[in-house]
C-alpha atoms as a PDB file:
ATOM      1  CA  UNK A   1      27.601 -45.929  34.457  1.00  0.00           C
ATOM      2  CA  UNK A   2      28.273 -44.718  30.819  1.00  0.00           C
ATOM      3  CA  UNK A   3      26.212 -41.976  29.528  1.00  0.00           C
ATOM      4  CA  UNK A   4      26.017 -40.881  25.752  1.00  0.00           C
ATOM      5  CA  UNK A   5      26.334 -37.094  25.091  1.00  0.00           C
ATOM      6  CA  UNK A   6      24.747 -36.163  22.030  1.00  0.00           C
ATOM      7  CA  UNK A   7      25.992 -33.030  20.885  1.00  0.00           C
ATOM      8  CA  UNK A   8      23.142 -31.444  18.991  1.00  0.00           C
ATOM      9  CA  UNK A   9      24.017 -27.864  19.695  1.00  0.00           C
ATOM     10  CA  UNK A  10      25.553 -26.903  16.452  1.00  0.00           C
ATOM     11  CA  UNK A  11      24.552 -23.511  13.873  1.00  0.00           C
ATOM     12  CA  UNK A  12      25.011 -25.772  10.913  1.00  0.00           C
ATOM     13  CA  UNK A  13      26.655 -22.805   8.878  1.00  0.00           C
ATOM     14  CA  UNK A  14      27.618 -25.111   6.038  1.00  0.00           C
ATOM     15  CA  UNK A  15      24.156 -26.766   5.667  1.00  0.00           C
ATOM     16  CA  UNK A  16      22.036 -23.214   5.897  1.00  0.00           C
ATOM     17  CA  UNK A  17      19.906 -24.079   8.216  1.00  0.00           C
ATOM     18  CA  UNK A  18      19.384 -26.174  11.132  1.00  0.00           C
ATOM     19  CA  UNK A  19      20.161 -29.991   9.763  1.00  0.00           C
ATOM     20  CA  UNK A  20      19.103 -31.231  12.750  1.00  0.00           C
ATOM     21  CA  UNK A  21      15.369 -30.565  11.621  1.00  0.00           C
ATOM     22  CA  UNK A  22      15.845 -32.106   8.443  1.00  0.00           C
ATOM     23  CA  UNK A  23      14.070 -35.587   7.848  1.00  0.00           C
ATOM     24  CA  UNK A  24      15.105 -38.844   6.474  1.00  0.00           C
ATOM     25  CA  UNK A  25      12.452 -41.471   6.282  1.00  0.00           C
ATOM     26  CA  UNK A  26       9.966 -39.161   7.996  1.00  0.00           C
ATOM     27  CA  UNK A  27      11.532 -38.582  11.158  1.00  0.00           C
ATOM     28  CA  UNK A  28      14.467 -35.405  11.773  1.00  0.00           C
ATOM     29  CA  UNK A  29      17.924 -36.380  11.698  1.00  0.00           C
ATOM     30  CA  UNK A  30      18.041 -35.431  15.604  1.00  0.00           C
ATOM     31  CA  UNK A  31      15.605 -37.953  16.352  1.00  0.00           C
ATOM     32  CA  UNK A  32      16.743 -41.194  14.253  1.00  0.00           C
ATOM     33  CA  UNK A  33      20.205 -40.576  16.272  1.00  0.00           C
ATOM     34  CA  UNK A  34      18.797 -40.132  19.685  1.00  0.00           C
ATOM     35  CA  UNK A  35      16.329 -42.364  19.068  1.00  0.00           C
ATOM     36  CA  UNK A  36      19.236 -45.404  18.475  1.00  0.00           C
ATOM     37  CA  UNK A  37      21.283 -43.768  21.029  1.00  0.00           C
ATOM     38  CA  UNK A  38      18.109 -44.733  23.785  1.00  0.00           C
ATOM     39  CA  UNK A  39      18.138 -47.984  21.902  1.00  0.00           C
ATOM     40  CA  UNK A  40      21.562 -48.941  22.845  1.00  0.00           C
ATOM     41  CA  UNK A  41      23.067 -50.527  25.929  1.00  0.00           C
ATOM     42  CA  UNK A  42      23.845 -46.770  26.994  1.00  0.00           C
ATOM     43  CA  UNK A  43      23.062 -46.059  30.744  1.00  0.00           C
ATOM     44  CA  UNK A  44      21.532 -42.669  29.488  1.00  0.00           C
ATOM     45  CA  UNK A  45      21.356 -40.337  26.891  1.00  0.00           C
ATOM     46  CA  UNK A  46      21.987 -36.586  27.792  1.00  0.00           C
ATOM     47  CA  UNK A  47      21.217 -34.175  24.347  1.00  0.00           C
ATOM     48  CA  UNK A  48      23.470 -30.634  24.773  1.00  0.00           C
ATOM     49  CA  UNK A  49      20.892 -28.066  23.273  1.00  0.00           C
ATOM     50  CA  UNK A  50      22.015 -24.550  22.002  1.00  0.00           C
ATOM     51  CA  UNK A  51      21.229 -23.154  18.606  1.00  0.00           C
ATOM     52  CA  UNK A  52      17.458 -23.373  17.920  1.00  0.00           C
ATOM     53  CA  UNK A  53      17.518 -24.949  21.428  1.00  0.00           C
ATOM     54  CA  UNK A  54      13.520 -24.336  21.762  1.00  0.00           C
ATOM     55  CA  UNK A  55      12.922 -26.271  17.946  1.00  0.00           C
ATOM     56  CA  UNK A  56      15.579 -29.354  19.098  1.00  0.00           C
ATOM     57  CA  UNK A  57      13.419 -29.729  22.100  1.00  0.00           C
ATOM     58  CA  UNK A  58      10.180 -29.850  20.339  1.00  0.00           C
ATOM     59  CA  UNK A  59      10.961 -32.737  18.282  1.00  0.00           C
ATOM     60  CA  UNK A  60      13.093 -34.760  21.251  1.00  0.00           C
ATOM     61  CA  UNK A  61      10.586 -33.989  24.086  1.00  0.00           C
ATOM     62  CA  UNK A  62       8.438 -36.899  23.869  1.00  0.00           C
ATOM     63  CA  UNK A  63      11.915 -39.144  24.642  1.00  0.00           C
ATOM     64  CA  UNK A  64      13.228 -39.949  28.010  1.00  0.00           C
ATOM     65  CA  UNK A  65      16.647 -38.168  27.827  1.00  0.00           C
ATOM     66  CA  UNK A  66      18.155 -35.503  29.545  1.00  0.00           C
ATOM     67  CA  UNK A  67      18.824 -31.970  28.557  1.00  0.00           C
ATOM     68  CA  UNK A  68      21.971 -29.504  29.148  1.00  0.00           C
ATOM     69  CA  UNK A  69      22.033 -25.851  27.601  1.00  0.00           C
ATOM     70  CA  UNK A  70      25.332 -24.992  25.706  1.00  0.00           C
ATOM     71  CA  UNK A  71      24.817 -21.303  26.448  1.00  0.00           C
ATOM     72  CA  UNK A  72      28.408 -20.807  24.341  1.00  0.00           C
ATOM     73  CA  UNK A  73      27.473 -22.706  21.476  1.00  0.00           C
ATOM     74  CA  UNK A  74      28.401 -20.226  18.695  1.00  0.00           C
ATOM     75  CA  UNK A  75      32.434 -20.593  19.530  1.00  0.00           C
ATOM     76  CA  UNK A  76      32.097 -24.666  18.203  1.00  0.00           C
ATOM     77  CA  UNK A  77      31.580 -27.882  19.534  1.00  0.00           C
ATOM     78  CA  UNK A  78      34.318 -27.712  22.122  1.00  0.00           C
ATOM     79  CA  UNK A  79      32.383 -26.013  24.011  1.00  0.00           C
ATOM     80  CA  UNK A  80      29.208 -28.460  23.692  1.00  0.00           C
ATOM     81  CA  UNK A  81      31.755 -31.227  24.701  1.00  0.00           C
ATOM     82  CA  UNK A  82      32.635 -29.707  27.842  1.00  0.00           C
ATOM     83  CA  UNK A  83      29.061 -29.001  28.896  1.00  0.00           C
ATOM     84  CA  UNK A  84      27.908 -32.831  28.295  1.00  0.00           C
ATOM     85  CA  UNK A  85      30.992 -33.947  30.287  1.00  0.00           C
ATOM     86  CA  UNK A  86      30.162 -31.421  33.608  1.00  0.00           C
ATOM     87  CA  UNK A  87      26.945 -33.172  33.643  1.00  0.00           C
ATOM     88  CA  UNK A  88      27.954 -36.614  34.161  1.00  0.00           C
ATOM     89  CA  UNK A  89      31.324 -35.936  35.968  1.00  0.00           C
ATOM     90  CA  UNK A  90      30.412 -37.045  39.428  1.00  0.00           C
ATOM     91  CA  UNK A  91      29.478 -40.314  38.448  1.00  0.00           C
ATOM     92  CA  UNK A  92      30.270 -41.454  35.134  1.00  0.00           C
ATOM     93  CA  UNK A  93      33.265 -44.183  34.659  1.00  0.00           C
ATOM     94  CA  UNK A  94      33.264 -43.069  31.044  1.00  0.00           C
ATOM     95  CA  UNK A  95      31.181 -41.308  28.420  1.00  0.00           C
ATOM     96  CA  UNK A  96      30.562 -41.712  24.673  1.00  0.00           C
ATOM     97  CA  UNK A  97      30.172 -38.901  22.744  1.00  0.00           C
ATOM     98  CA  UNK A  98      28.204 -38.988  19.383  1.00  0.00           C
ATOM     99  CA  UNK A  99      27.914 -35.482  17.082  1.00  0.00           C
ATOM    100  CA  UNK A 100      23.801 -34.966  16.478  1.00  0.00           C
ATOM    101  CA  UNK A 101      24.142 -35.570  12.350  1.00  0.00           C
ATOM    102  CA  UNK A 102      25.344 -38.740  12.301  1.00  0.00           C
ATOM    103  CA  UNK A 103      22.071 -39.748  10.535  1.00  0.00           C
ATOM    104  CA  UNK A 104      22.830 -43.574   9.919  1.00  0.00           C
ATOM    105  CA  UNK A 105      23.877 -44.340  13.555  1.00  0.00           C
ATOM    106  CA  UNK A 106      22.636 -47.608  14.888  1.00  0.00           C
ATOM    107  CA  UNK A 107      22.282 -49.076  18.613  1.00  0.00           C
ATOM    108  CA  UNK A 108      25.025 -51.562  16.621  1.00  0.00           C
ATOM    109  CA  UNK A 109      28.355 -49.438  17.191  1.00  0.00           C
ATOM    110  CA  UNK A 110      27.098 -47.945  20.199  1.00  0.00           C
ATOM    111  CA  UNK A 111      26.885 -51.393  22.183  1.00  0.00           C
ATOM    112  CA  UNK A 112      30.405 -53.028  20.307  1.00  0.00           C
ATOM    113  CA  UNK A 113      31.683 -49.974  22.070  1.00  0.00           C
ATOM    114  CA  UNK A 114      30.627 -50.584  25.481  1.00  0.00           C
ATOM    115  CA  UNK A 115      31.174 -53.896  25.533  1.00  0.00           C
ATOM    116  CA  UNK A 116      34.524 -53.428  24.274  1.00  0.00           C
ATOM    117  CA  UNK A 117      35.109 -51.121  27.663  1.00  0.00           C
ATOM    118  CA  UNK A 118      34.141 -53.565  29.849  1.00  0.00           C
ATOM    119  CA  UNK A 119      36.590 -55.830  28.416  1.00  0.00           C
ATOM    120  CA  UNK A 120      39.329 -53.663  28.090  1.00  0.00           C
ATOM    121  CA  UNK A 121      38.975 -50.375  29.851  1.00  0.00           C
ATOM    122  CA  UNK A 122      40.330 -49.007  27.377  1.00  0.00           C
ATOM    123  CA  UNK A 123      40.871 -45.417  27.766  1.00  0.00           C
ATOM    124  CA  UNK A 124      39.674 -44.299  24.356  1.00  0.00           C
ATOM    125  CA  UNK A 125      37.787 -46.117  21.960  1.00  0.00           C
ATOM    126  CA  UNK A 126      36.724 -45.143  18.896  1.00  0.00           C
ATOM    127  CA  UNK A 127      34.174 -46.920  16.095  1.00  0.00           C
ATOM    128  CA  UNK A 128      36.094 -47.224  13.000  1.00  0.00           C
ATOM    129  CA  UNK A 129      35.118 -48.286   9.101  1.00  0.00           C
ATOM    130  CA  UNK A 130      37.609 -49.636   7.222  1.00  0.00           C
ATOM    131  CA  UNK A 131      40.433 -48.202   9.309  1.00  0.00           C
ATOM    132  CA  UNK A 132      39.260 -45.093   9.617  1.00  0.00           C
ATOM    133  CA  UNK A 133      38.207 -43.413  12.763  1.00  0.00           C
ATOM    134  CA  UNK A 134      34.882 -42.544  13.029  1.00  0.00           C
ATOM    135  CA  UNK A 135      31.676 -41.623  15.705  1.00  0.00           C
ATOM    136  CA  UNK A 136      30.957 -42.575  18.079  1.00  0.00           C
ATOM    137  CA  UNK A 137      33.622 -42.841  20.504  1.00  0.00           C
ATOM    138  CA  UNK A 138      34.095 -43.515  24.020  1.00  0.00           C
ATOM    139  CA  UNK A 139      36.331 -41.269  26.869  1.00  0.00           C
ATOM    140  CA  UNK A 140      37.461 -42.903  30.240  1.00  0.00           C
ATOM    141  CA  UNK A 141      36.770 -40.894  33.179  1.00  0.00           C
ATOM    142  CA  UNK A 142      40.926 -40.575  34.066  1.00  0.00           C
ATOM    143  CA  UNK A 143      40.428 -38.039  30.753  1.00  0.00           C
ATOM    144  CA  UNK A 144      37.437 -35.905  32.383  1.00  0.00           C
ATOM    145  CA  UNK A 145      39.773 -32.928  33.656  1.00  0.00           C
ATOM    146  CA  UNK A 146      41.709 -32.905  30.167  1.00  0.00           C
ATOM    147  CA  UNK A 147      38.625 -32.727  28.339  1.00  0.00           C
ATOM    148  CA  UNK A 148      36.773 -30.173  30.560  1.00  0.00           C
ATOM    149  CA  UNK A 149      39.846 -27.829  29.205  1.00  0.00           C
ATOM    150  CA  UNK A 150      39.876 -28.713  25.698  1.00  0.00           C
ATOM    151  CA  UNK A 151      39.019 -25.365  23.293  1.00  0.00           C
ATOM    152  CA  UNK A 152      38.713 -24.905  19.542  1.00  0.00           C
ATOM    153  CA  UNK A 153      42.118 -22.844  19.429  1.00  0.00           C
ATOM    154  CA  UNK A 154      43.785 -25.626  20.426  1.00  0.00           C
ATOM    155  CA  UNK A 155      41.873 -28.779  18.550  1.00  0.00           C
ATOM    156  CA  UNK A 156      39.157 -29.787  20.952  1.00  0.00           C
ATOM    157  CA  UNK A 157      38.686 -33.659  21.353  1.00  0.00           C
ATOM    158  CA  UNK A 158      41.463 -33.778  18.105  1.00  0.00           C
ATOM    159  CA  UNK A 159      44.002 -33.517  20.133  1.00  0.00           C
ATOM    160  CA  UNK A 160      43.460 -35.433  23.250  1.00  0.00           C
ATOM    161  CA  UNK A 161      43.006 -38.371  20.740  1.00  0.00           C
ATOM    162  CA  UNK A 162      46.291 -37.173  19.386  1.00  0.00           C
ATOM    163  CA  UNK A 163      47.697 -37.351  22.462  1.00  0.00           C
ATOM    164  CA  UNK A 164      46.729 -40.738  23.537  1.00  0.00           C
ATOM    165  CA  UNK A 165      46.902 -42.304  19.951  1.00  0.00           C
ATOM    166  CA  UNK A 166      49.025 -45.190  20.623  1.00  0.00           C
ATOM    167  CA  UNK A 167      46.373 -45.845  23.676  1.00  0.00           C
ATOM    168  CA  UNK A 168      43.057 -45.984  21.135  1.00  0.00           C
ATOM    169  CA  UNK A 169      41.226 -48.863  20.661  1.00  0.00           C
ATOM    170  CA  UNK A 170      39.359 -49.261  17.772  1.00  0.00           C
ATOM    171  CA  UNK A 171      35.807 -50.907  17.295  1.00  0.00           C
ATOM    172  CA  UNK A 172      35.727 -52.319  13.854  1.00  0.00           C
ATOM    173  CA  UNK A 173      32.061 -51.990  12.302  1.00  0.00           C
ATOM    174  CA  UNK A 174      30.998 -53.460   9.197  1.00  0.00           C
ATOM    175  CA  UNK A 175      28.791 -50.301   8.170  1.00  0.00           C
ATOM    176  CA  UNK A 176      30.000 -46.944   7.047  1.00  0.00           C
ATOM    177  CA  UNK A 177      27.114 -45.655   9.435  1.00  0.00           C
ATOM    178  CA  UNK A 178      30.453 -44.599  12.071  1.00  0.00           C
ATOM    179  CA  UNK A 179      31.410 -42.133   8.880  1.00  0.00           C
ATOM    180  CA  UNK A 180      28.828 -40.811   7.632  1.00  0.00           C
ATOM    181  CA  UNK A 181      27.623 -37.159   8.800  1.00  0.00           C
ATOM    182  CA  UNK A 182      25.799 -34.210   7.466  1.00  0.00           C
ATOM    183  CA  UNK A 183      27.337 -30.936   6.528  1.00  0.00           C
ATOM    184  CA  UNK A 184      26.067 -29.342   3.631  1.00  0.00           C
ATOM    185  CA  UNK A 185      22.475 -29.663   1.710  1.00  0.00           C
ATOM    186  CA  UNK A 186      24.509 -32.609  -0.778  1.00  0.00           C
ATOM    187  CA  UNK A 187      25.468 -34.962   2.571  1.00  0.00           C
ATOM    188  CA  UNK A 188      21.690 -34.929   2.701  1.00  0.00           C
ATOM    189  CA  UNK A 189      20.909 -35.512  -0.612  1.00  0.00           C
ATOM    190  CA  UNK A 190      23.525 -38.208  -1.101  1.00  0.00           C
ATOM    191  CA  UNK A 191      22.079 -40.451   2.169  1.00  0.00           C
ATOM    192  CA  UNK A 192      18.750 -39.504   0.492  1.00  0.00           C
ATOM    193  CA  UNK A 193      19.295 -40.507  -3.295  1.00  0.00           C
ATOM    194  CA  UNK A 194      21.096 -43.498  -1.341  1.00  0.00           C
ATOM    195  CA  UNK A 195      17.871 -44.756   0.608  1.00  0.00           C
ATOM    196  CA  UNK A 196      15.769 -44.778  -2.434  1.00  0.00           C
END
């Protein structure tokens, strides 16, 4: 069983507002990525809801995912991790973990992933562009306890991929979709001007 955490939690300080509201093609950026998340080969899809929890929900309700409250979501995502993870611990054999604003995120990336862990069982592996690391990426279950004590002070996810760098796999994708997020009003504007 491998669920997908989507981390959708966030204040957005650098953006203003709540970018997780703002829409591409029609539909919010927090529904495009759950939306491919559900689409992929993902066993589920649990969102972790915090700032503007009540708006998030509106817009995600009509989906069949679950929900988890980040009631520390102000001190970063850290925290947000560590909430997804306690609600699959019991029985996930590994989780992937994709932040809410990765806008361009398709089922693609999400599956190479998977089926590179049943391969492999690989302990970490991350979607990469080009050679460099990107989202979405996938934790074994022998990392659970080391990521349910991970904190901002000390890196958060950062550093257990640090850690266990020489034990990463990568997942090569053709698209810089596993780049591509959205921090200020001109990450919008740029997958925006980009569409048209």
């Amino acid at each position: 069983m491998i669920p997908l955490i989507v981390l959708a939690a966030g204040q957005s300080k650098r953006f203003g507002r709540n970018k997780l509201l703002e829409k591409i093609d029609g539909s919010t950026i927090i529904e495009r990525v759950v939306k491919n998340a559900l689409s992929s080969k993902a066993d589920e899809v649990i969102v972790v809801l915090g700032f503007e929890a009540h708006k998030v929900l509106n817009v995600l309700k009509k989906f069949n995912c679950k929900f988890v409250f980040n009631e520390e979501f102000y001190s970063g995502q850290s925290s947000s991790v560590k909430v997804g993870v306690k609600a699959v611990v019991e029985y996930a054999e590994a989780v992937i973990i994709l932040p809410g604003d990765m806008a361009l995120i398709t089922p693609k990336p999400i599956n190479m992933i998977i089926n590179e862990y049943y391969e492999s069982r690989s302990p970490i592996i991350v979607a990469s562009y080009q050679g460099r690391l990107g989202h979405p990426a996938l934790f074994d279950r022998s990392l659970f306890n080391e990521i349910l004590a991970i904190s901002e002070e000390t890196m958060g996810l950062k550093a257990i991929v640090r850690r266990y760098r020489d034990k990463i796999k990568r997942v090569e994708v053709n698209s810089i979709e596993v780049l591509v997020d959205i921090d200020t009003p001109e990450d919008l504007e740029k997958i925006l001007s980009n569409k048209n």
